[in-house]
N, C-alpha and C. Protein backbone atom coordinates (compact mmCIF):
# COMPACT_ATOMS: atom_id res chain seq x y z
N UNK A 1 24.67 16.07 4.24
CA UNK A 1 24.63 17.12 5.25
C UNK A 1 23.77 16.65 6.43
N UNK A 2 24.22 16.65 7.95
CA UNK A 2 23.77 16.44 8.79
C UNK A 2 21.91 17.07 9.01
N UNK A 3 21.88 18.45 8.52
CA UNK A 3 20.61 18.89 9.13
C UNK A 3 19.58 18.13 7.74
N UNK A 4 20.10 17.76 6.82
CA UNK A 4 18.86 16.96 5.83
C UNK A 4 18.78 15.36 6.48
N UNK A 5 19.61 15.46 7.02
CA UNK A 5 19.59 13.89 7.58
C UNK A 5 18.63 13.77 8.75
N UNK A 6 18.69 15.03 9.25
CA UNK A 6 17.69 15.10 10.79
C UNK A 6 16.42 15.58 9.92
N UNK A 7 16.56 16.32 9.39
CA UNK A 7 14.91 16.72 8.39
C UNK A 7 14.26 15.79 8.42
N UNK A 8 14.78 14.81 7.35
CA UNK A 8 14.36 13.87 6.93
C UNK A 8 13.73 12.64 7.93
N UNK A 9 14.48 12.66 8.75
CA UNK A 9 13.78 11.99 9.97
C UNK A 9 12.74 12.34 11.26
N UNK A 10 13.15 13.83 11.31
CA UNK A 10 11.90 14.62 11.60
C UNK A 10 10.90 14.37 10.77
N UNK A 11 11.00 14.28 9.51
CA UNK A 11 9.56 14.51 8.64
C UNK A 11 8.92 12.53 8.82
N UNK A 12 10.17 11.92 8.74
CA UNK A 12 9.63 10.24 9.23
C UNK A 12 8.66 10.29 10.98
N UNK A 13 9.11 10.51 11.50
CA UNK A 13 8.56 11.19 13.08
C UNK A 13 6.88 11.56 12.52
N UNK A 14 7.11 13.05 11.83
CA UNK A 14 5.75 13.24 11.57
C UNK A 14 4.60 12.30 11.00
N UNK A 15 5.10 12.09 10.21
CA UNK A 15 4.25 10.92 9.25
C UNK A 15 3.93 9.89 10.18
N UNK A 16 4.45 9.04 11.14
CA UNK A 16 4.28 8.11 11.75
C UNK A 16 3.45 8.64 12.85
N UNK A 17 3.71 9.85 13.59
CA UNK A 17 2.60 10.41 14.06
C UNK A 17 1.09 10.66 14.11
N UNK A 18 1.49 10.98 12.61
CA UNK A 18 -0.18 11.70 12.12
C UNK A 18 -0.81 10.29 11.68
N UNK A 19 -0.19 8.70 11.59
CA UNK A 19 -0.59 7.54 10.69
C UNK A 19 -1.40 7.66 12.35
N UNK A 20 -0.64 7.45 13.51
CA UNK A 20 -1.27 6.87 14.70
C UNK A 20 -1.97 7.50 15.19
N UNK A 21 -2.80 9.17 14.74
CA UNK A 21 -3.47 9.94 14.76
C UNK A 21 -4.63 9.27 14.80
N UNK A 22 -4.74 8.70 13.26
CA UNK A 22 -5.51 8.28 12.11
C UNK A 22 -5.81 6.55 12.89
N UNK A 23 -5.02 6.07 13.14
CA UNK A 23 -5.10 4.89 13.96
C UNK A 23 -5.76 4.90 15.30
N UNK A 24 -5.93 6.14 16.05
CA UNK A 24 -6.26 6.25 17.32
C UNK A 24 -8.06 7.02 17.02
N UNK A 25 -8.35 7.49 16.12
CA UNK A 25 -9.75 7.72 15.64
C UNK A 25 -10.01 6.35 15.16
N UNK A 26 -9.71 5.76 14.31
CA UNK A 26 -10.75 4.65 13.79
C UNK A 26 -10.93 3.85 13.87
N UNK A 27 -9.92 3.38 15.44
CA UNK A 27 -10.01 2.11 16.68
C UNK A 27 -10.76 2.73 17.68
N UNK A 28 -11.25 3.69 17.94
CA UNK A 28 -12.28 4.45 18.40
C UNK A 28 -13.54 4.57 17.98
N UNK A 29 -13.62 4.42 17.12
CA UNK A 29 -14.79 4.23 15.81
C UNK A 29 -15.11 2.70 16.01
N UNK A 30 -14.25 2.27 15.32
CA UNK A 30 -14.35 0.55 15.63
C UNK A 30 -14.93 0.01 17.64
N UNK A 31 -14.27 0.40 17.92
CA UNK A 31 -14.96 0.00 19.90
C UNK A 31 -16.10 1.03 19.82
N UNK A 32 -16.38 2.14 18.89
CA UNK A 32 -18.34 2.31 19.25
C UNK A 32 -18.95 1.36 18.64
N UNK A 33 -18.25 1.01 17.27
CA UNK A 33 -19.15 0.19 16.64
C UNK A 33 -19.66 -1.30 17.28
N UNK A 34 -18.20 -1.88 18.26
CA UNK A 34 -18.43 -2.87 18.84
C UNK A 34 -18.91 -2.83 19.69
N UNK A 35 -19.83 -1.47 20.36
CA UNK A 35 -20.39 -1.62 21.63
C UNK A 35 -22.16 -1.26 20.68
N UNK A 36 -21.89 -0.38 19.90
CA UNK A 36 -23.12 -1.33 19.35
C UNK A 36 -23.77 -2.22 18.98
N UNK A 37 -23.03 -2.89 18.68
CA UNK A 37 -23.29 -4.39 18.15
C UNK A 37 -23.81 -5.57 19.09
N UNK A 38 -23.10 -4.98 20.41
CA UNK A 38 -23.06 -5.82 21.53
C UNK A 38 -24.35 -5.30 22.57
N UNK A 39 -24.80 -4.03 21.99
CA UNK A 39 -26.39 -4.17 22.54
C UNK A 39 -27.25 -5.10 22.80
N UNK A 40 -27.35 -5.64 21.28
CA UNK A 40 -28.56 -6.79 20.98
C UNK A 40 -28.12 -8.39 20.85
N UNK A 41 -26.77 -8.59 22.22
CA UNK A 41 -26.08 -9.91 21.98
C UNK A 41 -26.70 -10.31 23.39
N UNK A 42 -26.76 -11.73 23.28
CA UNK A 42 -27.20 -12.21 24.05
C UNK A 42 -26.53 -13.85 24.40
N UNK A 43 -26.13 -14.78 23.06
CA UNK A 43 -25.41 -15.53 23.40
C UNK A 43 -24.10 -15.07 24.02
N UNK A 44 -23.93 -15.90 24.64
CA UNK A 44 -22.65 -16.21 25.32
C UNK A 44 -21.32 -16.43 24.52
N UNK A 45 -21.07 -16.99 23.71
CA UNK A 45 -19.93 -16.92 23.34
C UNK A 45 -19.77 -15.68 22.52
N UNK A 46 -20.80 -15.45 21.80
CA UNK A 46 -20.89 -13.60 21.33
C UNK A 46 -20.14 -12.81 21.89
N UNK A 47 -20.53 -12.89 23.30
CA UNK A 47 -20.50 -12.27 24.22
C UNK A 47 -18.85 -12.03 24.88
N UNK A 48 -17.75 -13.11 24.74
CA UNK A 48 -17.26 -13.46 25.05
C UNK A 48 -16.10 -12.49 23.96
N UNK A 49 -16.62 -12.95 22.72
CA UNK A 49 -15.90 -12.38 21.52
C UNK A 49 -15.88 -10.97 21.83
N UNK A 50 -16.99 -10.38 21.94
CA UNK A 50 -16.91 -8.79 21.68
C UNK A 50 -16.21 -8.61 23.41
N UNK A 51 -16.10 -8.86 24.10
CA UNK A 51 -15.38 -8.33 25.32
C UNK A 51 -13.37 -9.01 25.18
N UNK A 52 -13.51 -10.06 24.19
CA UNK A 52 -11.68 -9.99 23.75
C UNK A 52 -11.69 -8.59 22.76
N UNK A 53 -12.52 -8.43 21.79
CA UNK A 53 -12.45 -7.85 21.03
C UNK A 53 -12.01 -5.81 21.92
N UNK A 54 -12.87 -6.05 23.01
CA UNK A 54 -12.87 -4.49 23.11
C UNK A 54 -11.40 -4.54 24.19
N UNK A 55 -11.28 -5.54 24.96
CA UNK A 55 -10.05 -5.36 25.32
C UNK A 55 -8.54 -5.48 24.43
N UNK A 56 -8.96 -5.99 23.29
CA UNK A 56 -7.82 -5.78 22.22
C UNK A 56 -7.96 -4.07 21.55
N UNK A 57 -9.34 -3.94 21.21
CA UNK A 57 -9.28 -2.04 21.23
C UNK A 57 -8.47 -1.32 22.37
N UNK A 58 -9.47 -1.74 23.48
CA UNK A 58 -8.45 -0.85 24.61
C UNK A 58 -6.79 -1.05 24.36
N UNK A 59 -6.18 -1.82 24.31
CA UNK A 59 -4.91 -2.55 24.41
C UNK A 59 -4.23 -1.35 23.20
N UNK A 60 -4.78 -1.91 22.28
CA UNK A 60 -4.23 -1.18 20.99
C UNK A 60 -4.26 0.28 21.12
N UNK A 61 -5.43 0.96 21.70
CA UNK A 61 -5.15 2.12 22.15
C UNK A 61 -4.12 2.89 22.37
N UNK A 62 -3.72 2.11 23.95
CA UNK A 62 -2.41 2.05 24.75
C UNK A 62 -1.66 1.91 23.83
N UNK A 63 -1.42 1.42 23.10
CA UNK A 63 -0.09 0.46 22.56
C UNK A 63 -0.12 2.06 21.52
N UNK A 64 -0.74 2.49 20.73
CA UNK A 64 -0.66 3.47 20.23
C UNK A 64 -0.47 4.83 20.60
N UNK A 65 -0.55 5.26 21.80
CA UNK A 65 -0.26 6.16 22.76
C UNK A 65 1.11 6.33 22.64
N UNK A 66 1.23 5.27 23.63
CA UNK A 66 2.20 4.96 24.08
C UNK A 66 3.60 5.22 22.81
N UNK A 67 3.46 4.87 21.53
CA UNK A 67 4.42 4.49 20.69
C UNK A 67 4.32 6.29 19.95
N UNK A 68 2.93 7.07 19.81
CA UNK A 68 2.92 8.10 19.91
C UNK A 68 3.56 8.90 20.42
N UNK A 69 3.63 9.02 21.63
CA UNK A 69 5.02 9.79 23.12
C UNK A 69 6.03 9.06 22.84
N UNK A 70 6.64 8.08 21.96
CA UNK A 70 7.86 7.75 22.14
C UNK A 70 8.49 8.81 21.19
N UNK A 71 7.65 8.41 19.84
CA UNK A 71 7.65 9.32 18.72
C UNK A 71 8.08 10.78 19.44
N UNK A 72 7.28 11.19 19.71
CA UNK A 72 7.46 12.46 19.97
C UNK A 72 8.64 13.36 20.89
N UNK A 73 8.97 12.25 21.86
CA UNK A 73 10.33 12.67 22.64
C UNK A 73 11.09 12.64 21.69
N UNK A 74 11.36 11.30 20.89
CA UNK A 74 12.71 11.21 19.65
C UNK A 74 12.69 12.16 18.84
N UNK A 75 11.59 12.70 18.55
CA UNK A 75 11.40 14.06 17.73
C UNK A 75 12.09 15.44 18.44
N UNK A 76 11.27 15.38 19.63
CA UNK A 76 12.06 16.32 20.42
C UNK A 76 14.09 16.57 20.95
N UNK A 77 14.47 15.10 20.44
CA UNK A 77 15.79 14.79 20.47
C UNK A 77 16.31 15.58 19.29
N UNK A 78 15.45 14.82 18.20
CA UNK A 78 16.47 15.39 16.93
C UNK A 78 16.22 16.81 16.70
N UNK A 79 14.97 17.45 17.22
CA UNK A 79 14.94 18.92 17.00
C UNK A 79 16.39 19.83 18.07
N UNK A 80 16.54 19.18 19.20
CA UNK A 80 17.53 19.18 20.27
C UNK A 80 19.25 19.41 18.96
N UNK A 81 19.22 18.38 18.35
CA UNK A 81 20.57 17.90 17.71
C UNK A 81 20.77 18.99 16.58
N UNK A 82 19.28 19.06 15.72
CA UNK A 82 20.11 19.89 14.81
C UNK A 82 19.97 21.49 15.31
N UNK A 83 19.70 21.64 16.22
CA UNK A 83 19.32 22.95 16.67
C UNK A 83 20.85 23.35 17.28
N UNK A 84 21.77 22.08 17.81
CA UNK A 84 23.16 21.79 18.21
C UNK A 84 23.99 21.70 17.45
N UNK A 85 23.55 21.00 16.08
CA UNK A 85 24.47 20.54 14.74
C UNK A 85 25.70 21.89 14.79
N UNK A 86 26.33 21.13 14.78
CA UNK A 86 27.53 21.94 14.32
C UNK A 86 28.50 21.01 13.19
N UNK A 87 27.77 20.59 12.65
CA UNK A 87 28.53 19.96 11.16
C UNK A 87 28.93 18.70 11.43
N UNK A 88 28.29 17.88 12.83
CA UNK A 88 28.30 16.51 13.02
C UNK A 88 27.66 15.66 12.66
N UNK A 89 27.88 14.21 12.35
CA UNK A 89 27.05 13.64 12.10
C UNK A 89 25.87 13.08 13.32
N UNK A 90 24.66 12.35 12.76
CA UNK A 90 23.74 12.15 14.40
C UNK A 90 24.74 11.51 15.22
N UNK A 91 24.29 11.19 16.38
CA UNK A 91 24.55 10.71 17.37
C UNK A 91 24.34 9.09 16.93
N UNK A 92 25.15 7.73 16.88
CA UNK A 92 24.43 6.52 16.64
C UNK A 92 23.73 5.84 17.66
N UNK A 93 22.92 6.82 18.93
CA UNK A 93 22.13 6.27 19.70
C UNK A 93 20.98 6.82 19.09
N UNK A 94 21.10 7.82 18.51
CA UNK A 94 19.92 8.80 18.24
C UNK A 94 19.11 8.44 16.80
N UNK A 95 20.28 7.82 16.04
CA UNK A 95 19.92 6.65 14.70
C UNK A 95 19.45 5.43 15.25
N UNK A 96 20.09 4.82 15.87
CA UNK A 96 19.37 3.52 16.18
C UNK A 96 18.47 3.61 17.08
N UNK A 97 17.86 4.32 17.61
CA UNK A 97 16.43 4.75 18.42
C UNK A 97 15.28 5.02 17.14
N UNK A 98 16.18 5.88 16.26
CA UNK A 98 15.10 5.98 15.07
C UNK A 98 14.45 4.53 14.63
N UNK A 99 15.12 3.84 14.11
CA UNK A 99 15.37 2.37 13.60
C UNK A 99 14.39 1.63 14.74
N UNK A 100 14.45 1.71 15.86
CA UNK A 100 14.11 0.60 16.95
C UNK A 100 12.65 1.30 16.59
N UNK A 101 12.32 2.68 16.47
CA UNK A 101 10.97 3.25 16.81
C UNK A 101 10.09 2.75 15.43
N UNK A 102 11.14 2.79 14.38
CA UNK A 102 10.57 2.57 12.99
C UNK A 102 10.16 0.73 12.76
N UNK A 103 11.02 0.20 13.67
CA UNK A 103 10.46 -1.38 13.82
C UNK A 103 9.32 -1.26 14.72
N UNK A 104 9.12 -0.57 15.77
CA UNK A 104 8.02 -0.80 16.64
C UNK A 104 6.87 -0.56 15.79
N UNK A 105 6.81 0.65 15.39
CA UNK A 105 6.10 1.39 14.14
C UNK A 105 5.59 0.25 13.39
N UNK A 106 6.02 -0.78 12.52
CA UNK A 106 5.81 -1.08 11.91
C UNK A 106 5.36 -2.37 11.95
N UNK A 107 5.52 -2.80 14.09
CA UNK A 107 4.98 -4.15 14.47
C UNK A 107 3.76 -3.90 14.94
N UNK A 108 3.53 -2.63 15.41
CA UNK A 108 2.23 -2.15 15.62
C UNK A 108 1.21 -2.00 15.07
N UNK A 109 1.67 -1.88 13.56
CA UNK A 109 0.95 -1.83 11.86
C UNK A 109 0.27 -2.61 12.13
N UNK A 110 1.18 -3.42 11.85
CA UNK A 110 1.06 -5.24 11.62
C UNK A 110 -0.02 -5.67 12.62
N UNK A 111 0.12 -5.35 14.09
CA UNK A 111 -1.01 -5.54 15.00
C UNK A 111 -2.24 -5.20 15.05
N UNK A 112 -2.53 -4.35 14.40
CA UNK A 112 -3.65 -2.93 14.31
C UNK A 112 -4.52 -3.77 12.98
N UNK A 113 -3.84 -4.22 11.91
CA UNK A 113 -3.70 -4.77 10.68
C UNK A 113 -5.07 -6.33 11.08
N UNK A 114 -3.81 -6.84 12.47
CA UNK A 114 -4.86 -8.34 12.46
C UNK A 114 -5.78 -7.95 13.32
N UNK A 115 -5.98 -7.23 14.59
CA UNK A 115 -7.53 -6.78 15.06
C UNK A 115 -8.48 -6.02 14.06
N UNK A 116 -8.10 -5.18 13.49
CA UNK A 116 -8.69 -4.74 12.55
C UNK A 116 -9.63 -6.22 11.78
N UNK A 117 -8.56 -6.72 11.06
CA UNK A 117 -9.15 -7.82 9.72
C UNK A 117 -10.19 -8.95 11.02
N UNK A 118 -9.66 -9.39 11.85
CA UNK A 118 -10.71 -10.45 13.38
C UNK A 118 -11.70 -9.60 13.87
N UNK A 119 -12.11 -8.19 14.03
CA UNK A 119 -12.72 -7.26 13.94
C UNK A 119 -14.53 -7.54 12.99
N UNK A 120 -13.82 -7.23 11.83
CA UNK A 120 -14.31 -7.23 10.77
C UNK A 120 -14.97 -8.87 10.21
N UNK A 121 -14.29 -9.52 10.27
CA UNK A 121 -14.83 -11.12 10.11
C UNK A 121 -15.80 -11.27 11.54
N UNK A 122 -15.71 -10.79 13.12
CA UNK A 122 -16.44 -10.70 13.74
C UNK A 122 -18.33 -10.07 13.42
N UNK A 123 -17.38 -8.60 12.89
CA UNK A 123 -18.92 -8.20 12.32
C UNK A 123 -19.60 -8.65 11.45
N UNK A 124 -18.95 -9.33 10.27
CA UNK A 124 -19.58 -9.84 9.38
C UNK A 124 -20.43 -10.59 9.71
N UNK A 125 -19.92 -11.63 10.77
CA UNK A 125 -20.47 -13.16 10.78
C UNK A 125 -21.83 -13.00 11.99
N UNK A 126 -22.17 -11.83 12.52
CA UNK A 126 -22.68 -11.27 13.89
C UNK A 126 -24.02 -10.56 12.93
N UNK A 127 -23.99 -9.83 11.88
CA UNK A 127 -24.75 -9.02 11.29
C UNK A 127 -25.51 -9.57 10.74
């Protein structure tokens, strides 16, 4: 049935939402922590690190925003479709937008994944 098919991808929408919620607090967390850290730095290449580091926060930010509002228009599509459904199946622009958003989704992971872990080996080796 068409409207479990849009459910179901509405409810994928949400989830990916609320992950980049959760992603957009604790890369926020992470750039206070790195501007604390960077109080009491004084070498230079330190120095160097934590300013790639906070422009990869900032970046990732964006990049999470950004993939946030994509989310959310496509959401606003399929609420559009089944609110239209009349016993059709989706649209296959409206599936493969899902798909393209669910790869971005999941290259973004992946991105968030290696600043995060270079992050963290930063603080370690700094503390």
């Amino acid at each position: 049935m068409v409207t479990t098919d849009i459910a179901q991808l509405s409810r994928e929408c949400n989830a990916w939402r609320e992950t980049l919620r959760s992603y957009r607090d604790e890369f926020g967390q992470l750039k206070h922590h790195l501007q604390d850290l960077a109080g009491h730095q004084t070498n230079k290449d330190v120095l160097l690190e934590i300013e790639h580091l906070d422009n990869q926060f900032h970046i990732q930010l964006i990049n999470i925003h950004d993939l946030k509002q994509a989310i959310k228009l496509h959401h606003r599509r399929l609420s559009n479709e089944m609110a239209d459904s009349t016993g059709q199946n989706l649209a296959d622009d409206t599936t493969s937008d899902h798909e393209k958003l669910f790869n971005d989704y999941q290259q973004l992971e992946s991105t968030l994944t290696e600043v995060k872990e270079e992050f963290s080996h930063f603080a370690n080796h700094i503390a």
